[in-house]
Protein backbone atom coordinates (compact mmCIF):
# COMPACT_ATOMS: atom_id res chain seq x y z
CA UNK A 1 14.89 1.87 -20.64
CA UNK A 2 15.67 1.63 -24.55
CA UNK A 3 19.21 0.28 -24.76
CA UNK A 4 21.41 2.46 -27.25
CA UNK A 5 22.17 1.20 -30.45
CA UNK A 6 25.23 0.07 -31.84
CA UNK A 7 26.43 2.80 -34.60
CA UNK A 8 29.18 0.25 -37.15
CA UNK A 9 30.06 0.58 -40.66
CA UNK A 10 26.58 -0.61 -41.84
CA UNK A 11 24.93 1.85 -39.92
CA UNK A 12 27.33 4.96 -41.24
CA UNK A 13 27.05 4.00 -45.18
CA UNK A 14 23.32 4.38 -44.50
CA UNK A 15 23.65 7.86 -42.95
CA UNK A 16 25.93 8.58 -45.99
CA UNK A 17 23.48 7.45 -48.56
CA UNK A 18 20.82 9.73 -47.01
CA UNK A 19 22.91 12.50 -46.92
CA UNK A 20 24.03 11.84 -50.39
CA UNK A 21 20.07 11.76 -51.75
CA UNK A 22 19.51 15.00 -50.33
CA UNK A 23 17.80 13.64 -46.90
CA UNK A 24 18.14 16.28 -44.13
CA UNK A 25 19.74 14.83 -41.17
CA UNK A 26 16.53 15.16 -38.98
CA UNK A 27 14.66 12.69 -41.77
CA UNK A 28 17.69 10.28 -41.99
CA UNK A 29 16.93 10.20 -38.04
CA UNK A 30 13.43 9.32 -38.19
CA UNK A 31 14.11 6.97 -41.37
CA UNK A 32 17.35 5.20 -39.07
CA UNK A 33 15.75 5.53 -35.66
CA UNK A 34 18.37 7.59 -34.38
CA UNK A 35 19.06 10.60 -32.53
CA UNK A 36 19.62 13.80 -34.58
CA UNK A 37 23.06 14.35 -32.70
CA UNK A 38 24.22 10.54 -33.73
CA UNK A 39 23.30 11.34 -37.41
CA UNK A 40 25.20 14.71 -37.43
CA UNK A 41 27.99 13.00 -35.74
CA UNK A 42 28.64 10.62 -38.86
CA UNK A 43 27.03 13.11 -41.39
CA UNK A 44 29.79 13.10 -43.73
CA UNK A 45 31.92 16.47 -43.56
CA UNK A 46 32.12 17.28 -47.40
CA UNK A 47 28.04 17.41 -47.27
CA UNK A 48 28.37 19.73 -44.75
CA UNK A 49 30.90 21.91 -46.26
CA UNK A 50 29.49 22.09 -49.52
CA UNK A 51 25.99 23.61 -47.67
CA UNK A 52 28.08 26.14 -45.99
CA UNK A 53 30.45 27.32 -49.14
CA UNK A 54 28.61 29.96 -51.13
CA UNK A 55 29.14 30.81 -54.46
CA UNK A 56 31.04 33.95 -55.09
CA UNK A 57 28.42 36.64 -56.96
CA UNK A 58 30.96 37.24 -60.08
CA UNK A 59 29.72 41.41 -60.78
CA UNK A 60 29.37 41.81 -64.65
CA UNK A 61 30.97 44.89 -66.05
CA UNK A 62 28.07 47.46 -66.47
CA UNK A 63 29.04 46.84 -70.34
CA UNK A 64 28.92 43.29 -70.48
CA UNK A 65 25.58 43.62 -68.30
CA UNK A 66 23.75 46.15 -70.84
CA UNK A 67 24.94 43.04 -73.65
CA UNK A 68 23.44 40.60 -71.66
CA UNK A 69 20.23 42.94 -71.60
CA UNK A 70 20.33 43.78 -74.97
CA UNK A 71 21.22 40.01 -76.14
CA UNK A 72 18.23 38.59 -73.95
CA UNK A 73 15.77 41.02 -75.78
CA UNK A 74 15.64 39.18 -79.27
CA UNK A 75 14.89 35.43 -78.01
CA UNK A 76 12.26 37.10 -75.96
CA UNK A 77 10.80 38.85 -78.89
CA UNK A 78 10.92 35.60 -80.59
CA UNK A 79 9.26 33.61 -78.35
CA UNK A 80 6.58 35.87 -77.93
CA UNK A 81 5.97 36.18 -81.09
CA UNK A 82 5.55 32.62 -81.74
CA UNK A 83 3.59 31.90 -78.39
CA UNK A 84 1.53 34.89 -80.11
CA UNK A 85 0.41 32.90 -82.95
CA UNK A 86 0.33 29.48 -81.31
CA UNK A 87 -2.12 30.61 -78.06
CA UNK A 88 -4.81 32.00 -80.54
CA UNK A 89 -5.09 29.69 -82.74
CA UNK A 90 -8.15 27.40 -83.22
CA UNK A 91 -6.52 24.18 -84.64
CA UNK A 92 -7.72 22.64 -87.56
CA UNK A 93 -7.05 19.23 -86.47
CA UNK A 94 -6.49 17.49 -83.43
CA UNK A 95 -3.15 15.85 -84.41
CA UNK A 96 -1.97 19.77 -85.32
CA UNK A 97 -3.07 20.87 -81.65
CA UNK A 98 -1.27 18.54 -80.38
CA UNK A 99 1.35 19.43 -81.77
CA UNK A 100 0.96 23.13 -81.19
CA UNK A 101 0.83 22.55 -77.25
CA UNK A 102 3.79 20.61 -77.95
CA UNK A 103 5.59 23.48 -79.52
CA UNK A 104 4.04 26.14 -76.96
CA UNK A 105 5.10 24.38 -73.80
CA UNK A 106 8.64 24.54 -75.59
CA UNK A 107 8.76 28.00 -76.10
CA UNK A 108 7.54 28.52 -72.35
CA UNK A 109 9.99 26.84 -70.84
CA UNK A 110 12.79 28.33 -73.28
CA UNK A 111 10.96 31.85 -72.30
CA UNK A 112 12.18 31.00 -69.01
CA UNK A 113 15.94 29.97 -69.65
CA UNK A 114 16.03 32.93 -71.43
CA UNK A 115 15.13 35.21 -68.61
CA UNK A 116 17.33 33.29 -65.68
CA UNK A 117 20.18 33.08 -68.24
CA UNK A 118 22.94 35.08 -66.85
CA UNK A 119 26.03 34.48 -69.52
CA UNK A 120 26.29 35.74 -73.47
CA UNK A 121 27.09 31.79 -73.85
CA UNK A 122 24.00 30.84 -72.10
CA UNK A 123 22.16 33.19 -74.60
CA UNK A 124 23.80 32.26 -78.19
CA UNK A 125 22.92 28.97 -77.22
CA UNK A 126 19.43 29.51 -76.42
CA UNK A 127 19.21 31.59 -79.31
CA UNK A 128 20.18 28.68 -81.34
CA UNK A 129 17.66 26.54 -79.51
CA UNK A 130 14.63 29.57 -80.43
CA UNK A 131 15.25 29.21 -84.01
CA UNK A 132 15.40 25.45 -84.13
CA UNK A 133 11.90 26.08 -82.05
CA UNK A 134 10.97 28.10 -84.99
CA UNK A 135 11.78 25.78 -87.68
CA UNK A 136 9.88 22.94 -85.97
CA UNK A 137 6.56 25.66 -85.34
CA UNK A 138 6.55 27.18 -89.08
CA UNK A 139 5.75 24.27 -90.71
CA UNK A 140 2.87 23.83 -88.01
CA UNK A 141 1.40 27.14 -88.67
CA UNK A 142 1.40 26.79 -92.28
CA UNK A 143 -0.22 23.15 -92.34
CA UNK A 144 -3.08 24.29 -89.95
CA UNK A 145 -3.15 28.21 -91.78
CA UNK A 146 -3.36 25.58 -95.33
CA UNK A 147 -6.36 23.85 -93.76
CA UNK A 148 -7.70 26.77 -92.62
CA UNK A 149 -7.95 28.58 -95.87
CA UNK A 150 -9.31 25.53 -97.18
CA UNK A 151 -12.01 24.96 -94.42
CA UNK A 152 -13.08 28.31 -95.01
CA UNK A 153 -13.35 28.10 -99.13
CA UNK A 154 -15.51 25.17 -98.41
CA UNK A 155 -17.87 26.77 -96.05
CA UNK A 156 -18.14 30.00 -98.41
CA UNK A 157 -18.81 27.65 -101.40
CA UNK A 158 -21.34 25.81 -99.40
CA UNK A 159 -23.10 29.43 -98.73
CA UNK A 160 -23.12 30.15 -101.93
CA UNK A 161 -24.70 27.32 -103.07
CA UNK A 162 -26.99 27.67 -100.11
CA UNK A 163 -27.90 31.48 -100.73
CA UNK A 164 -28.15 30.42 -104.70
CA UNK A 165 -31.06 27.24 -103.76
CA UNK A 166 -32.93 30.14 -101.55
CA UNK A 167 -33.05 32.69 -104.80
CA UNK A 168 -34.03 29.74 -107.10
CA UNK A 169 -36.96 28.30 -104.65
CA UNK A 170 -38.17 31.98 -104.22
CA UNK A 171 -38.43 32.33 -107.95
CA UNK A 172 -40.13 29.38 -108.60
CA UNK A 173 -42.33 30.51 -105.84
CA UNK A 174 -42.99 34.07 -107.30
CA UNK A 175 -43.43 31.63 -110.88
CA UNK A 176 -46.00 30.07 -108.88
CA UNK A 177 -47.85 33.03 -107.75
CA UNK A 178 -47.67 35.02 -110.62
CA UNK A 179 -49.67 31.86 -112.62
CA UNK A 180 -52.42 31.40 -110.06
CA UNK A 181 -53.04 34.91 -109.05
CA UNK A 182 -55.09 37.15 -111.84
C-alpha cells in the first residue's frame, strides 16, 4: 500500500507556482503526484476567486454605441484599402516584398484590434496606430510603383528596338529579293 505523502511548505509553494502559471489543478496533480483533492485543498483561494468573479458587461448608451460603430468604420476603410494595394501587388524586388508582408501582416492584425475594440479610446488610438501604418506603407508603394514604371519603360524600349531590327531585316530581305528576282 503507497504510504501518503507528506504535504509541508515546499510542497504548497509548488502547488502555488502551478496555479500561478496557469496549470489546472488536475495537471499540477499529475506534475506533483498528488491527488486532485490535496491540490485543491492548498490551491491558493485568490486563484480561485478570481476564476469565479466575472466581469460586469458595462451596457454602452445606444449613442455612444452608434459612435463606436461609426468611429470603427474609418480604420477599417483604411486598412482595407491599404491591404487592397499591398495583396495585389507583384513586387519589384525581393527586399520590397519583404517588406510589404511586413506591412500587410501589420495591418491584419490592426484589422483585428480594430474590430474587438470596444472603447472610443481604444479606437483614437488605433487610429493613430493606422496612419503611422500608412506612413511606413506609402513610401513602399511608391519605391516598388517607381520600379515598376521603370521596369516597364525598359521592356517597351526593348520592344521597340526589337519590332524596329524585325522591319529592318525584312527590308533588307525584300532589298534582297527585289535584286535577284527579274
Amino acid at each position: 500500500m503507497k504510504m501518503p505523502r507528506i504535504v509541508n511548505e515546499d510542497l504548497i509553494a509548488q502547488i502555488t507556482q502551478f496555479a500561478g502559471r496557469g496549470y489546472s489543478k488536475s495537471a499540477t496533480g499529475r506534475e506533483l503526484n498528488l491527488d486532485r483533492a490535496t491540490v485543491r485543498k492548498y490551491w491558493p483561494k485568490e486563484k480561485e476567486e478570481t476564476e469565479v468573479k466575472e466581469t460586469p458587461e458595462v451596457k454602452l448608451s445606444l449613442e455612444d454605441e452608434f459612435r463606436l460603430i461609426t468611429t470603427r468604420n474609418e480604420p477599417n476603410w483604411d486598412i482595407a484599402e491599404m491591404l487592397t494595394k499591398m495583396e495585389n501587388r507583384s513586387w519589384e524586388t525581393g527586399e520590397l516584398r519583404k517588406r510589404g508582408q511586413l506591412a500587410t501582416e501589420g495591418l491584419r492584425f490592426l484589422k483585428e484590434k480594430v474590430r474587438k475594440a470596444e472603447t472610443l479610446g481604444e479606437l483614437d488610438s488605433l487610429s493613430s496606430l493606422v496612419n503611422r501604418k500608412r506612413e511606413e506603407v506609402n513610401p513602399i508603394l511608391k519605391e516598388d510603383a517607381k520600379l515598376e514604371k521603370e521596369r516597364l519603360e525598359r521592356e517597351e524600349k526593348e520592344r521597340k528596338e526589337e519590332a524596329a531590327k524585325r522591319r529592318k531585316g525584312q527590308e533588307t530581305l525584300w532589298q534582297h529579293y527585289i535584286t535577284i528576282l527579274p
